[in-house]
Protein backbone atom coordinates (compact mmCIF):
# COMPACT_ATOMS: atom_id res chain seq x y z
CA UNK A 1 2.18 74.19 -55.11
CA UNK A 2 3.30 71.07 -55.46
CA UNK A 3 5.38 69.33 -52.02
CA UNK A 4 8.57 68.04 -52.69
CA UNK A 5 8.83 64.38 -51.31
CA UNK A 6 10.74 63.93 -48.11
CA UNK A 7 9.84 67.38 -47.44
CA UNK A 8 7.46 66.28 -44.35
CA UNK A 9 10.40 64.46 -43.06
CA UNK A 10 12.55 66.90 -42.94
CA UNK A 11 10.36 69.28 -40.81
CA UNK A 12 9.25 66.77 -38.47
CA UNK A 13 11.61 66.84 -35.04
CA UNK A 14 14.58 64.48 -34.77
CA UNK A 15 12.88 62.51 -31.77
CA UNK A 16 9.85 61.92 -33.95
CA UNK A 17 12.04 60.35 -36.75
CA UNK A 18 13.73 58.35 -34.20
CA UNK A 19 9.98 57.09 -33.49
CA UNK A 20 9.11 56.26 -36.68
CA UNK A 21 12.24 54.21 -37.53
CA UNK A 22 11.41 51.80 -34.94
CA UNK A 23 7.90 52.02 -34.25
CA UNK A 24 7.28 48.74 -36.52
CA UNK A 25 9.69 46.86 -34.90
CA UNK A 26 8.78 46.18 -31.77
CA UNK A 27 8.91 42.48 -31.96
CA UNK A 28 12.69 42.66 -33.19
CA UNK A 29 13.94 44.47 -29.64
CA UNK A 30 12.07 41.79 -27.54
CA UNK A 31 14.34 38.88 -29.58
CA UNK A 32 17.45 40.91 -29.50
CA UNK A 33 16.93 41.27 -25.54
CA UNK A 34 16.36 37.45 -25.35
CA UNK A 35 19.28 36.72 -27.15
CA UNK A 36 21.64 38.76 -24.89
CA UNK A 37 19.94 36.90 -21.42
CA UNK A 38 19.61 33.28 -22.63
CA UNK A 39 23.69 33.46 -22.67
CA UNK A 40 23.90 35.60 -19.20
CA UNK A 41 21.58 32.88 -17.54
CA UNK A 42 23.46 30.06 -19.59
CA UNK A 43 27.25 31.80 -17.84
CA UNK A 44 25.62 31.86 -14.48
CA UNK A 45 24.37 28.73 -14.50
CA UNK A 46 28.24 27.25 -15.56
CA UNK A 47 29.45 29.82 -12.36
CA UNK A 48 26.80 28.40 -9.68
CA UNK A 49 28.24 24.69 -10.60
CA UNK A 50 31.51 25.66 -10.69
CA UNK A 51 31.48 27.01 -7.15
CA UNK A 52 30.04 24.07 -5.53
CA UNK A 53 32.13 21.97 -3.25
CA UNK A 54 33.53 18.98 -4.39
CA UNK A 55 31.94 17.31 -2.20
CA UNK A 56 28.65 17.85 -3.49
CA UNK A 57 29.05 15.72 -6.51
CA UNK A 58 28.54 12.56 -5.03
CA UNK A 59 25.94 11.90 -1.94
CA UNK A 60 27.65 11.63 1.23
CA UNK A 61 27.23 11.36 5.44
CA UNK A 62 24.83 13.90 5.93
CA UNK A 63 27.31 16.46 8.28
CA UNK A 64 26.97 19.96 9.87
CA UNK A 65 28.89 22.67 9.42
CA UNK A 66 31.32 22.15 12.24
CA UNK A 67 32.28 18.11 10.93
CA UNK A 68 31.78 19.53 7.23
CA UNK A 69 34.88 22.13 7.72
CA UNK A 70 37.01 18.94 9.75
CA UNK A 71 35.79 16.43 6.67
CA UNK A 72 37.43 19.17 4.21
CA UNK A 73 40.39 19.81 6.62
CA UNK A 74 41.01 16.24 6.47
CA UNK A 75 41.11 15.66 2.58
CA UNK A 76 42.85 18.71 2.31
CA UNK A 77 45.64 17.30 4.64
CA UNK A 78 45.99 13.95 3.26
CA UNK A 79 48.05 12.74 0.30
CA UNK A 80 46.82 11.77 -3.40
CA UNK A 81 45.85 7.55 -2.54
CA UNK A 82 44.76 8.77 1.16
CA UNK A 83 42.16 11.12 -0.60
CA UNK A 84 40.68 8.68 -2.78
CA UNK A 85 40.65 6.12 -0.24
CA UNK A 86 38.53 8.65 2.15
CA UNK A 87 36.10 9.59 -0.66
CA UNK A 88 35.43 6.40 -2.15
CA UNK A 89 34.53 4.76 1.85
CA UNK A 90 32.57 8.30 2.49
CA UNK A 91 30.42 8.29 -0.59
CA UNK A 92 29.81 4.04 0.20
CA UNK A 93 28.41 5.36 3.60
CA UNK A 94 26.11 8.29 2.35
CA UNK A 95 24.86 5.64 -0.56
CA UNK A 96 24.32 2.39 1.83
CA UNK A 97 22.41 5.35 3.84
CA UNK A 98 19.96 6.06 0.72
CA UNK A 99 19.30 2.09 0.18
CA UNK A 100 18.32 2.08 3.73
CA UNK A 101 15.72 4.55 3.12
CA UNK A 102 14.58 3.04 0.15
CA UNK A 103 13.73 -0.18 2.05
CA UNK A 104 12.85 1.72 4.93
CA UNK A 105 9.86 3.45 2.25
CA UNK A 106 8.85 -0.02 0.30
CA UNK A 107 8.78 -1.63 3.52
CA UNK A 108 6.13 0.67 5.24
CA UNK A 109 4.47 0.91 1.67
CA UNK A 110 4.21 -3.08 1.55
CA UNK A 111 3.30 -3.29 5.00
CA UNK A 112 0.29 -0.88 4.53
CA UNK A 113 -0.92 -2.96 1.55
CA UNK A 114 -0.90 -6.03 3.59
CA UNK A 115 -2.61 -4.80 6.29
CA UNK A 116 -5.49 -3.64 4.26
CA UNK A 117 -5.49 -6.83 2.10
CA UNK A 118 -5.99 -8.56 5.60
CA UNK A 119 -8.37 -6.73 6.47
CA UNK A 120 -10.16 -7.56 2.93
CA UNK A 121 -9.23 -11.24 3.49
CA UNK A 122 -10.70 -11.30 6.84
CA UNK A 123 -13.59 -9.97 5.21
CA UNK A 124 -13.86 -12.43 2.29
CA UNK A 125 -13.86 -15.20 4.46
CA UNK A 126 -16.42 -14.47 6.77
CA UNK A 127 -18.74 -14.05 3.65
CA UNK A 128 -17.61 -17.60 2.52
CA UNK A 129 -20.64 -19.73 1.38
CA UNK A 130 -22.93 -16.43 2.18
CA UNK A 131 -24.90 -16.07 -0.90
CA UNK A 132 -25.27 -19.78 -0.72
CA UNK A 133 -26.60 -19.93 2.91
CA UNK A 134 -28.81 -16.94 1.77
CA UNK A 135 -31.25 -18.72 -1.45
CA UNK A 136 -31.19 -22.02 0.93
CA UNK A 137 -33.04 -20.10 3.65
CA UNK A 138 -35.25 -18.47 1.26
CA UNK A 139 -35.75 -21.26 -0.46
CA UNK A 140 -37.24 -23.09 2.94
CA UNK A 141 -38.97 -20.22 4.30
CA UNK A 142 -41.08 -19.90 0.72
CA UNK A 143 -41.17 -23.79 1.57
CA UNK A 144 -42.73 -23.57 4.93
CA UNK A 145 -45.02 -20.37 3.46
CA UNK A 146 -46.58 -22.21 1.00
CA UNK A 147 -47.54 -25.21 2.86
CA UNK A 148 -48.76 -22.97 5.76
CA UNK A 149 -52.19 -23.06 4.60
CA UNK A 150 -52.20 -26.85 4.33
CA UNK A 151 -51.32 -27.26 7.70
CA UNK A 152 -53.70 -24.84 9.69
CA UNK A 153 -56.54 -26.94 6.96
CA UNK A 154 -55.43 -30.40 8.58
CA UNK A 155 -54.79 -29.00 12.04
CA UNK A 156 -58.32 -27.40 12.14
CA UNK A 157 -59.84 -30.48 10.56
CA UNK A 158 -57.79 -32.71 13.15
CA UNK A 159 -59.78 -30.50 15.89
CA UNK A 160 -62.96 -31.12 14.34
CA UNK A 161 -62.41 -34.89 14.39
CA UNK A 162 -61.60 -34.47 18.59
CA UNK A 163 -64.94 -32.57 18.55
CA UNK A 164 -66.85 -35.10 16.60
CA UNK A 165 -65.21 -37.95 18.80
CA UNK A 166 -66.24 -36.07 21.68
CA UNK A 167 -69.98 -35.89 21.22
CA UNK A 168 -69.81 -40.03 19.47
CA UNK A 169 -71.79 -38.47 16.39
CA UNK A 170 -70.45 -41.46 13.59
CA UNK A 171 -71.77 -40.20 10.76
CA UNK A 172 -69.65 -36.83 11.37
CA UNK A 173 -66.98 -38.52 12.74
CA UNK A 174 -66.53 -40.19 9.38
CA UNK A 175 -67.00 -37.58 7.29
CA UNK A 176 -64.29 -35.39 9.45
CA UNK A 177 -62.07 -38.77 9.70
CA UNK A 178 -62.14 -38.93 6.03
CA UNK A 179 -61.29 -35.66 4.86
CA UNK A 180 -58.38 -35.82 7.27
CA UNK A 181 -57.18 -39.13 5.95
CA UNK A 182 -57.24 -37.13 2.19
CA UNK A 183 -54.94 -34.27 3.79
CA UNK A 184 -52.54 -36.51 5.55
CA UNK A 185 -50.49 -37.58 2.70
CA UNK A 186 -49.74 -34.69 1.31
CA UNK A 187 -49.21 -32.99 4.65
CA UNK A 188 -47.01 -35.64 5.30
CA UNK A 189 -44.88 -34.98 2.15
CA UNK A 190 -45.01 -31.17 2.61
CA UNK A 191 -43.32 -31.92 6.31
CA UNK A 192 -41.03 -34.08 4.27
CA UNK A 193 -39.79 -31.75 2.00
CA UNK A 194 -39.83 -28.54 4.71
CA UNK A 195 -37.19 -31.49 6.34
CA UNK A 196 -35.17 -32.00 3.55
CA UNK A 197 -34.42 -28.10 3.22
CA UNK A 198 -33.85 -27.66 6.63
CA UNK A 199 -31.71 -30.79 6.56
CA UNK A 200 -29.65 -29.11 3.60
CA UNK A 201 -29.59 -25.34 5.02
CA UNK A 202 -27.57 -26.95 8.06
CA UNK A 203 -25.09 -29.04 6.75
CA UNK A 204 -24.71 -25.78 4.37
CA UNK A 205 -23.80 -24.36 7.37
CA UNK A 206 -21.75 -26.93 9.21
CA UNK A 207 -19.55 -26.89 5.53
CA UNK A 208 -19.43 -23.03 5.62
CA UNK A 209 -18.20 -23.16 9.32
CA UNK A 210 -15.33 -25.85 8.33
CA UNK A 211 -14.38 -23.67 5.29
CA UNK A 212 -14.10 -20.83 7.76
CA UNK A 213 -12.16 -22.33 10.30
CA UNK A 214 -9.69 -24.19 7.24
CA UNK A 215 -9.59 -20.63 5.42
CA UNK A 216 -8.63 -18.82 8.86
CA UNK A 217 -6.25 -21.32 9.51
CA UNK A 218 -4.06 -21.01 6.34
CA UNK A 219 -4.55 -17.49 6.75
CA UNK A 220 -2.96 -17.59 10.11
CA UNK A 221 -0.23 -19.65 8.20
CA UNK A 222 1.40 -15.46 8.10
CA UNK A 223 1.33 -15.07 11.71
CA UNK A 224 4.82 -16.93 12.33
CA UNK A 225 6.40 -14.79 9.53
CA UNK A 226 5.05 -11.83 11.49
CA UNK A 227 7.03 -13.02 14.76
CA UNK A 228 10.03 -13.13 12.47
CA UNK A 229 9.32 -9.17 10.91
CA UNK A 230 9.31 -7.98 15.07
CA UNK A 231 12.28 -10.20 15.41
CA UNK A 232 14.29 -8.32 12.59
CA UNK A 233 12.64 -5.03 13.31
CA UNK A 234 15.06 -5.39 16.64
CA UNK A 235 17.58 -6.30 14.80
CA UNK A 236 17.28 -3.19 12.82
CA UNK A 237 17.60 -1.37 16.10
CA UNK A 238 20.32 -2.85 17.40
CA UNK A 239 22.45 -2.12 14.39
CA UNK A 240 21.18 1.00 14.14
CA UNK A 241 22.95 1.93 17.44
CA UNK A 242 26.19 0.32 16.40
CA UNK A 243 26.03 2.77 13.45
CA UNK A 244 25.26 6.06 15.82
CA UNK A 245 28.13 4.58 17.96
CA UNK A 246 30.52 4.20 15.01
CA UNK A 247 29.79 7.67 13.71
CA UNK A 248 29.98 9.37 16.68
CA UNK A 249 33.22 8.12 16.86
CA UNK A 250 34.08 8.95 12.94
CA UNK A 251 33.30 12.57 13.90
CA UNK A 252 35.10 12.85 16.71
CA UNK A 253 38.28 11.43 14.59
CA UNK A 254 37.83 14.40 12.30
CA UNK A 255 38.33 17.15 14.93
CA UNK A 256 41.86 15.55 15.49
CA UNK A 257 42.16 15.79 11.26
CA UNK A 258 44.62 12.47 11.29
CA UNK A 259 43.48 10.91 7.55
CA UNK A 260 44.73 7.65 8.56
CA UNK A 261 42.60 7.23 12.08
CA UNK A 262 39.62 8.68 10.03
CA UNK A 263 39.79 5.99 7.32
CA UNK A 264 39.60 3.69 9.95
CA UNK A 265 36.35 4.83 11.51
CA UNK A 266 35.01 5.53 8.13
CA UNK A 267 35.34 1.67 7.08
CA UNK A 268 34.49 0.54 10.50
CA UNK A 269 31.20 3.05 9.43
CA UNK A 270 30.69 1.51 5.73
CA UNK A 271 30.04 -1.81 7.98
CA UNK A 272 27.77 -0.47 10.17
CA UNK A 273 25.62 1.01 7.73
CA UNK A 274 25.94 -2.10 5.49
CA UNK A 275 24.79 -4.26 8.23
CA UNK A 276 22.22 -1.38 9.25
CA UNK A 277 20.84 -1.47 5.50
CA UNK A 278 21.05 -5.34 5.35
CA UNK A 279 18.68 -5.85 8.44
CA UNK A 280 16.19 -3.78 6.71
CA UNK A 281 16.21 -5.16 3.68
CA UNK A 282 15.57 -8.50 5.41
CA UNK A 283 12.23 -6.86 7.01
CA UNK A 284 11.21 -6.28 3.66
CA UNK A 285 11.92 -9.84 2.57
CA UNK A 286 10.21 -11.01 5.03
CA UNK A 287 7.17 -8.44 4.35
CA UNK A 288 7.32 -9.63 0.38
CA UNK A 289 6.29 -13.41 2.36
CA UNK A 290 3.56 -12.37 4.40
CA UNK A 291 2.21 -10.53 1.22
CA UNK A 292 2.81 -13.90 -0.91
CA UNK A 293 1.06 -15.95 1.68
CA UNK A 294 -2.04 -13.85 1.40
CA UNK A 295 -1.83 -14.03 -2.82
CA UNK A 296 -2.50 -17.43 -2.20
CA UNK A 297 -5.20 -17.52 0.55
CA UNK A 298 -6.91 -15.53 -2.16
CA UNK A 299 -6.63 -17.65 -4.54
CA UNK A 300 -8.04 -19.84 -2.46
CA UNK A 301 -11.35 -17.60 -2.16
CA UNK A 302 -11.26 -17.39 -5.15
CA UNK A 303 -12.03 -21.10 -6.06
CA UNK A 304 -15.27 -20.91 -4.13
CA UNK A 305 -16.78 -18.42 -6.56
């Protein structure tokens, strides 16, 4: 008997149908659940910014909780102009602050650099004229090597001559006497040469030692700029007190919440830390001249290669 189509279907269970109807779609649910989040995380994300202080939006003096709450007592207390007044000189503070640590960073950064380039220039210089020095002395110790045998010949035929003296033999006397009169001219221009070379290996070394001294000078030349950095470096410290002093005394004017006495401190702050930042900008400066003066003692080395 022939089955009537759609028969199956209908005697299969309701669940199982259910099954069926989605079973190839699998891929569709996993979309239509990622559209619904994307715009939950989108709305929570808009909430989270929403809910931050004000206060947040532009960097600031770096508080805790207890001067926070007074800081936000204050601008809540104080008129429209008052407000913007207190803002504007807080957010100068908190952003003098971050170009302090920026030159506080490249200044240790460049500092490190020119301490290891020192060390490297230190280096180069004692190697000045090295490879130079090096082939003359080879040059007269293959010299003296080569001629060595020419000069134990004469010196043994020199002895022989004594000998021959000694027992008044003529005939051998003149033979010995003769062959040491061949050998003495070119012994004599083997010492000359050996002197030449030993002539040119030292004032080698007399220019290598003036170079030094000349290439350690001008490298020195840094040394006074130096004395200047340790001189600023106090500097730095003494104007980093007056800032600790002038925001202690900022945060104590918040606890009484007057906006007017607070502005005050706040600008008498914004001068601090200008003159804080200032000084170390200077040590920096003077860090970028040290580093200059060693460019060019390098390109002095440089010439000699």
């Amino acid at each position: 008997m022939d089955k009537v189509p759609g028969e199956t279907m209908d005697k299969l269970p309701q669940g199982a149908i259910a099954d069926i109807s989605t079973a190839g779609r699998p891929q569709t649910k996993r979309i239509t659940c990622l559209r619904l989040i994307v715009p939950l995380v989108i709305l929570f994300s808009l909430i989270l910014n929403l809910s931050l202080p004000a206060t947040t939006e532009a960097a600031g003096i770096e508080l805790g909780v207890t001067a926070q709450k007074a800081w936000n007592d204050v601008l809540n207390k104080a008129d429209r102009q008052m407000k913007a007044s207190l803002q504007r000189a807080y957010e100068n503070v908190g952003s003098l602050e971050g170009q302090g640590k920026t030159w506080e960073q490249k200044t240790k950064a460049l500092h490190t650099s020119n301490m290891a380039e020192l060390k490297r220039l230190q280096a180069s210089i004692r190697q000045t004229d090295e490879k130079k020095i090096a082939s003359l002395t080879q040059s007269l110790e293959r010299t003296q090597a080569r001629y060595e045998p020419l000069f134990a010949l004469y010196t043994a035929v020199n002895k022989q001559l004594d000998a021959a003296r000694a027992t008044k033999n003529k005939e051998w006397t003149a033979v010995v006497r003769a062959q040491a009169d061949t050998l003495k001219p070119a012994v004599q221009l083997a010492r000359e040469e050996i002197r030449m070379k030993k002539s040119e290996l030292a004032e080698a070394r007399k220019r290598k030692n003036t170079e030094i001294k000349r290439l350690r000078s001008m490298l020195s030349g840094a040394d006074s700029v130096k004395r200047q950095i340790q001189t600023a470096k106090k500097q730095v410290s003494l104007t980093k007190e007056r800032y600790s002093n002038v925001l202690k005394q900022f945060k104590q004017n918040l606890k009484q919440a007057q906006p007017s006495r607070v502005l005050s401190s706040l600008n008498q702050l914004v001068s601090a830390t200008e003159k804080w930042t200032s000084t170390k900008q200077h040590v920096y400066t003077l860090e970028q001249k040290v580093s200059n003066h060693y460019i060019k003692v390098n390109q002095e080395l440089a010439k000699r290669k």
